[in-house]
Protein backbone atom coordinates (compact mmCIF):
# COMPACT_ATOMS: atom_id res chain seq x y z
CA UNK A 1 17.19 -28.66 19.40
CA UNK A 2 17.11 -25.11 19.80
CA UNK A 3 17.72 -24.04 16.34
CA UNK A 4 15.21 -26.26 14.98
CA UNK A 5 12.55 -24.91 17.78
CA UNK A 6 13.47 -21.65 15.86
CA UNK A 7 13.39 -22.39 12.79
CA UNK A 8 9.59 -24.34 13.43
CA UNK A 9 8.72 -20.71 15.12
CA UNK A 10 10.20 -18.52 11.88
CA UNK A 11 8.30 -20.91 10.12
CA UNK A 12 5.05 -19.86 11.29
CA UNK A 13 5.91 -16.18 11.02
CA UNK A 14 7.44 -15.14 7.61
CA UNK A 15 6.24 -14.94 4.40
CA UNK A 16 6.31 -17.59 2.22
CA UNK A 17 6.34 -17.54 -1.79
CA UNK A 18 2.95 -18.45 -2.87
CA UNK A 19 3.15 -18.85 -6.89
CA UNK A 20 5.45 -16.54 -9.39
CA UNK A 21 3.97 -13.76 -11.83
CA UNK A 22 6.43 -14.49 -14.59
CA UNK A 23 10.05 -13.88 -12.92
CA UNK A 24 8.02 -12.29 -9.97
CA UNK A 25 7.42 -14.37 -6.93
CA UNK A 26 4.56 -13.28 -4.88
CA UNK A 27 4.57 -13.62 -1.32
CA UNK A 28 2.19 -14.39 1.16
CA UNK A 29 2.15 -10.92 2.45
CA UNK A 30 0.63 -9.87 -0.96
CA UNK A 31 -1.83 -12.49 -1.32
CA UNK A 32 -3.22 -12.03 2.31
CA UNK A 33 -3.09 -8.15 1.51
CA UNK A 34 -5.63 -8.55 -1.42
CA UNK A 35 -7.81 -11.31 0.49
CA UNK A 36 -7.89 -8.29 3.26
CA UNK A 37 -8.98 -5.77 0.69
CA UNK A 38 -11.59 -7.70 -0.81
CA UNK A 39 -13.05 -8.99 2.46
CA UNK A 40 -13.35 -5.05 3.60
CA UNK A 41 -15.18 -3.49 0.47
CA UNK A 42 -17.53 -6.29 0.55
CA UNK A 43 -18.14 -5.67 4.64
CA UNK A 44 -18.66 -2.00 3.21
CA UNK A 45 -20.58 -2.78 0.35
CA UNK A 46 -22.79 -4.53 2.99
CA UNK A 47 -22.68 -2.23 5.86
CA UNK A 48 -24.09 0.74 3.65
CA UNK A 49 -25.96 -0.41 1.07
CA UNK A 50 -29.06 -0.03 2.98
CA UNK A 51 -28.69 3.56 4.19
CA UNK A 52 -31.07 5.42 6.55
CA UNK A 53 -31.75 8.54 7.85
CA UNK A 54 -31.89 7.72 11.19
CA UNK A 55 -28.96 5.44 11.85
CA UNK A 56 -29.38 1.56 13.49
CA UNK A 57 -26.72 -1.47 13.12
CA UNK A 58 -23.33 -1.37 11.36
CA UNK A 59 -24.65 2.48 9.82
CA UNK A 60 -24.50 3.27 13.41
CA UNK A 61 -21.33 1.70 14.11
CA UNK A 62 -19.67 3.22 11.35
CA UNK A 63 -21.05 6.93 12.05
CA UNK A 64 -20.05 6.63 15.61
CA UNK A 65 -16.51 5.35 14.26
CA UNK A 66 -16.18 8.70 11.84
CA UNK A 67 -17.53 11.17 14.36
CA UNK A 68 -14.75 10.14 16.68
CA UNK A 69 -12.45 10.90 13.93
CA UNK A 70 -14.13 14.16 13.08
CA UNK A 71 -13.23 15.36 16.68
CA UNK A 72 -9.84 13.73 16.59
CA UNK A 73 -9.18 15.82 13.25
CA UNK A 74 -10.61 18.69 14.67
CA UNK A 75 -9.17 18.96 17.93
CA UNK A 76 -5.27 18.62 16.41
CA UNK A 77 -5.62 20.35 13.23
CA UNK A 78 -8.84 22.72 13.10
CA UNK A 79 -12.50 22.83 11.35
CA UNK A 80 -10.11 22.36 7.90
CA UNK A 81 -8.99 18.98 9.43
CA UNK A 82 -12.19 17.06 8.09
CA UNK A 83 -11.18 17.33 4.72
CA UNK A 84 -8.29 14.68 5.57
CA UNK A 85 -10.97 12.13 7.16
CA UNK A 86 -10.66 9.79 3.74
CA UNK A 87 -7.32 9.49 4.26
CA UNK A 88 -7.24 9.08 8.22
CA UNK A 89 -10.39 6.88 8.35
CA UNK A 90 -9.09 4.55 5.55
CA UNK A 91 -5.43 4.27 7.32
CA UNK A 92 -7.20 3.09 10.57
CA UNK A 93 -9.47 0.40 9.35
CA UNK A 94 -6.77 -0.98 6.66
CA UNK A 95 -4.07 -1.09 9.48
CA UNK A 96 -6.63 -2.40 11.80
CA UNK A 97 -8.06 -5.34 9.91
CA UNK A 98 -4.49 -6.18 8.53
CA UNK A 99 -3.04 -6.29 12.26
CA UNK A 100 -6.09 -8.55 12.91
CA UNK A 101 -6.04 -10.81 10.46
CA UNK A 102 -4.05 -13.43 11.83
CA UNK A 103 -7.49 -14.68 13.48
CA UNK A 104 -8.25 -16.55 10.28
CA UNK A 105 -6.78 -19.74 10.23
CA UNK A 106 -3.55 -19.98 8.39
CA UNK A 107 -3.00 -16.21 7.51
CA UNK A 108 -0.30 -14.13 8.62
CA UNK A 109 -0.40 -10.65 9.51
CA UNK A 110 0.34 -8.70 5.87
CA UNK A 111 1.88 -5.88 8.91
CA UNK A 112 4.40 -8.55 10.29
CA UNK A 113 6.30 -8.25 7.18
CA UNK A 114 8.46 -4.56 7.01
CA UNK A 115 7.53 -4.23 3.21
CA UNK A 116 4.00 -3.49 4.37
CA UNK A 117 4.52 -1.12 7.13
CA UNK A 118 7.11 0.40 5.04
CA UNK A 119 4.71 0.63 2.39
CA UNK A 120 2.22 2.31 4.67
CA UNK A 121 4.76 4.95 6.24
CA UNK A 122 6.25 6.25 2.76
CA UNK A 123 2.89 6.26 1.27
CA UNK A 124 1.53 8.33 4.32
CA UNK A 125 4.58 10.60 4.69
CA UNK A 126 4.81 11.35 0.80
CA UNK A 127 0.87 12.36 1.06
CA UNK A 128 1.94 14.82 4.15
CA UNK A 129 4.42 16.27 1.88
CA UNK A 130 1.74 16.76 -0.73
CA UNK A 131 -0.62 18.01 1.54
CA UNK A 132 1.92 20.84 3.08
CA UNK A 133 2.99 22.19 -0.69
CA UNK A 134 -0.53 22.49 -1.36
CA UNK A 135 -1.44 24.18 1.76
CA UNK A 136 1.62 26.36 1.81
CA UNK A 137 2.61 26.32 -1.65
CA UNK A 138 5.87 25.27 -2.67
CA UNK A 139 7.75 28.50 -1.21
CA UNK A 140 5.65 28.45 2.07
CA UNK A 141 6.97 24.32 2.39
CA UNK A 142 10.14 25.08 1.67
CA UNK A 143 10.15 27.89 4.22
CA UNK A 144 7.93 25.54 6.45
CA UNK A 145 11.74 23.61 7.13
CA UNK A 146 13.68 27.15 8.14
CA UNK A 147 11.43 27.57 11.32
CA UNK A 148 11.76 28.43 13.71
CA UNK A 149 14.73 29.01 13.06
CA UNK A 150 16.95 28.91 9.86
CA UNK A 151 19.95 27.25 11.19
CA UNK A 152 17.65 24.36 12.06
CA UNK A 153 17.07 23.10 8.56
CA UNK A 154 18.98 20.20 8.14
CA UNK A 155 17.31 18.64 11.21
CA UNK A 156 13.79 19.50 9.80
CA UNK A 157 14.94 17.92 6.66
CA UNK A 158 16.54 14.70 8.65
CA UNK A 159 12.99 14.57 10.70
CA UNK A 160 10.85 14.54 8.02
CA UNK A 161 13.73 11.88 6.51
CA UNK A 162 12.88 9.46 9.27
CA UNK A 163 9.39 9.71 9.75
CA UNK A 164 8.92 6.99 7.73
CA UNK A 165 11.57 4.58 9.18
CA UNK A 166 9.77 5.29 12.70
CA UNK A 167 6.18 4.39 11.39
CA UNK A 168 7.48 1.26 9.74
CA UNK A 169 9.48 0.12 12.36
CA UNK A 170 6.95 0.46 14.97
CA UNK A 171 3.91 -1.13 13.36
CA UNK A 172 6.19 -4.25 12.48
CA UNK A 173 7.93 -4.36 15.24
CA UNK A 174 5.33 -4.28 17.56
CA UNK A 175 2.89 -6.81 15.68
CA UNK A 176 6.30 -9.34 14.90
CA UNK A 177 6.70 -9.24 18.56
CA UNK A 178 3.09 -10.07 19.78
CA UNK A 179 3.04 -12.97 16.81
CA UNK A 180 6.27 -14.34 17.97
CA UNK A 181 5.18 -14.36 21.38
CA UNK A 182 1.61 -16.07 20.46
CA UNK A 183 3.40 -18.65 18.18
CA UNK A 184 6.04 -19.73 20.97
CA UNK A 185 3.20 -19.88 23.80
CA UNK A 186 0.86 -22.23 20.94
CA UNK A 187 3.84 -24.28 20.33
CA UNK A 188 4.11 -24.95 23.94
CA UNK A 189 1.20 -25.56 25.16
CA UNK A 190 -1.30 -25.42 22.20
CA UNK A 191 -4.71 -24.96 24.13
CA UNK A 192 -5.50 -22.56 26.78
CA UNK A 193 -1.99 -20.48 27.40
CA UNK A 194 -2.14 -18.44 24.47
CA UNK A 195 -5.68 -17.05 24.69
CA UNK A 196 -5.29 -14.59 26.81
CA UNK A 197 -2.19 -13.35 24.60
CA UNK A 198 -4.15 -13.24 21.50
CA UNK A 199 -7.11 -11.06 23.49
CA UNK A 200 -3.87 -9.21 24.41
CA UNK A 201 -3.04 -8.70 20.96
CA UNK A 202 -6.55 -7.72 19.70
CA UNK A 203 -5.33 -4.37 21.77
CA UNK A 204 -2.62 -3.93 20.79
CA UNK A 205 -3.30 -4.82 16.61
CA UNK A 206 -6.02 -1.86 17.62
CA UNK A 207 -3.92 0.35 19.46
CA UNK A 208 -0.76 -0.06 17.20
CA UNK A 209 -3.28 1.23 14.19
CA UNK A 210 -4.45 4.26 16.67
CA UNK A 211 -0.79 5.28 16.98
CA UNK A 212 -0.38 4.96 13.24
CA UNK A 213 -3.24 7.29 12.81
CA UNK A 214 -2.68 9.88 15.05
CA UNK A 215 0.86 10.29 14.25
CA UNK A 216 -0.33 10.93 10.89
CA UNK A 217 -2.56 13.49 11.95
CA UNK A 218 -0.44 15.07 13.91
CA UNK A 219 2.33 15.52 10.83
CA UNK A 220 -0.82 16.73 8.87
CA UNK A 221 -1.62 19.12 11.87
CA UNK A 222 2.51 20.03 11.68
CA UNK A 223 2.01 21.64 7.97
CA UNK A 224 -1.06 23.16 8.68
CA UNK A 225 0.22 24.73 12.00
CA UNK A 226 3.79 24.86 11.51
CA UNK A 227 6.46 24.64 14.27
């Protein structure tokens, strides 16, 4: 009985194989992915296709949203730090509506599954890497890994080596958890019980893609400062 209460719970959780593209099958986390993606650049589309000098409704929203991020970038890396709003601002609000998504009846979380977050952390560390050689150049990033001390190279290399698994592994694990736990408390007691987990997890989905985004800016801010 408990095994099949499992399996009815990893049911509910994991991917599942939606249709194959030639020998290809694609997944559920792909699908939901792209339904994510279109759903935001036509809430964008929207949001700022009326534009105004003087800001009222989601223009407000959104300028209140980037001038937070302004000072973030500018506190932790400098005035220089606005040039990596795109980046930053996109990472939030892709993270964010992904973690969310699971509000829309019968879509799972494209973030519960690790090929996503692992996705998103060798994506974001690989664009660190590019953004150090360009502000160093390649002999300053290379020396960037000798400080501040020489001897400590292979553990700068090592750090920047598991960057990526730490990212991953904290978005998913963090957003498989709070699923699991929402899915078990539905199962149980299908009405009232589980509400106050999913407002839980509306906090967490945002603070999980805060983390995300911060510890990106402060690898950015790593490069730019050094040790």
């Amino acid at each position: 009985m408990g095994l099949r209460a499992l399996g009815e719970i990893m049911t509910h959780v994991r991917p599942v194989e939606i249709f194959h593209l030639g020998p290809i099958p694609i997944y559920s986390t792909v699908v939901n992915t792209w339904i994510i993606m279109i759903l935001l650049l036509a809430g964008i589309f929207l949001a700022t296709r009326k534009l105004s000098f003087i800001p009222r409704g989601a223009q407000h929203v959104l300028e209140m949203f980037l001038e937070f991020f302004y000072g973030l970038l500018e506190e932790i890396i400098g005035k220089e730090g606005r040039r990596y709003l795109p980046l930053v601002a996109t990472l939030f609000i892709f993270i964010l509506s992904l973690n969310l998504s699971w509000f829309i009846p019968g879509m799972k979380p494209p973030t519960m599954d690790l090929s996503t977050t692992a996705a998103f952390a060798v994506t974001t560390i690989i664009l660190v890497q590019i953004f150090g050689i360009r502000k160093l150049g390649l002999r300053g990033y290379i020396r960037h890994f000798f400080q501040p001390a020489p001897f400590l190279f292979p553990l700068n290399v090592i750090e920047e080596l598991v960057k990526p698994v730490s990212l991953s592994l904290r978005l998913f694990g963090n957003l498989f958890g709070e699923e699991m736990v929402v899915t078990i408390l539905f199962l149980m007691i299908p009405f009232l019980l589980p509400t106050p987990i999913m407002l839980l997890g509306v906090l967490m989905g945002t603070i999980q893609a805060f983390v995300f985004t911060l510890l990106t800016i402060t690898y950015i801010a790593n490069f730019v400062h050094g040790h």
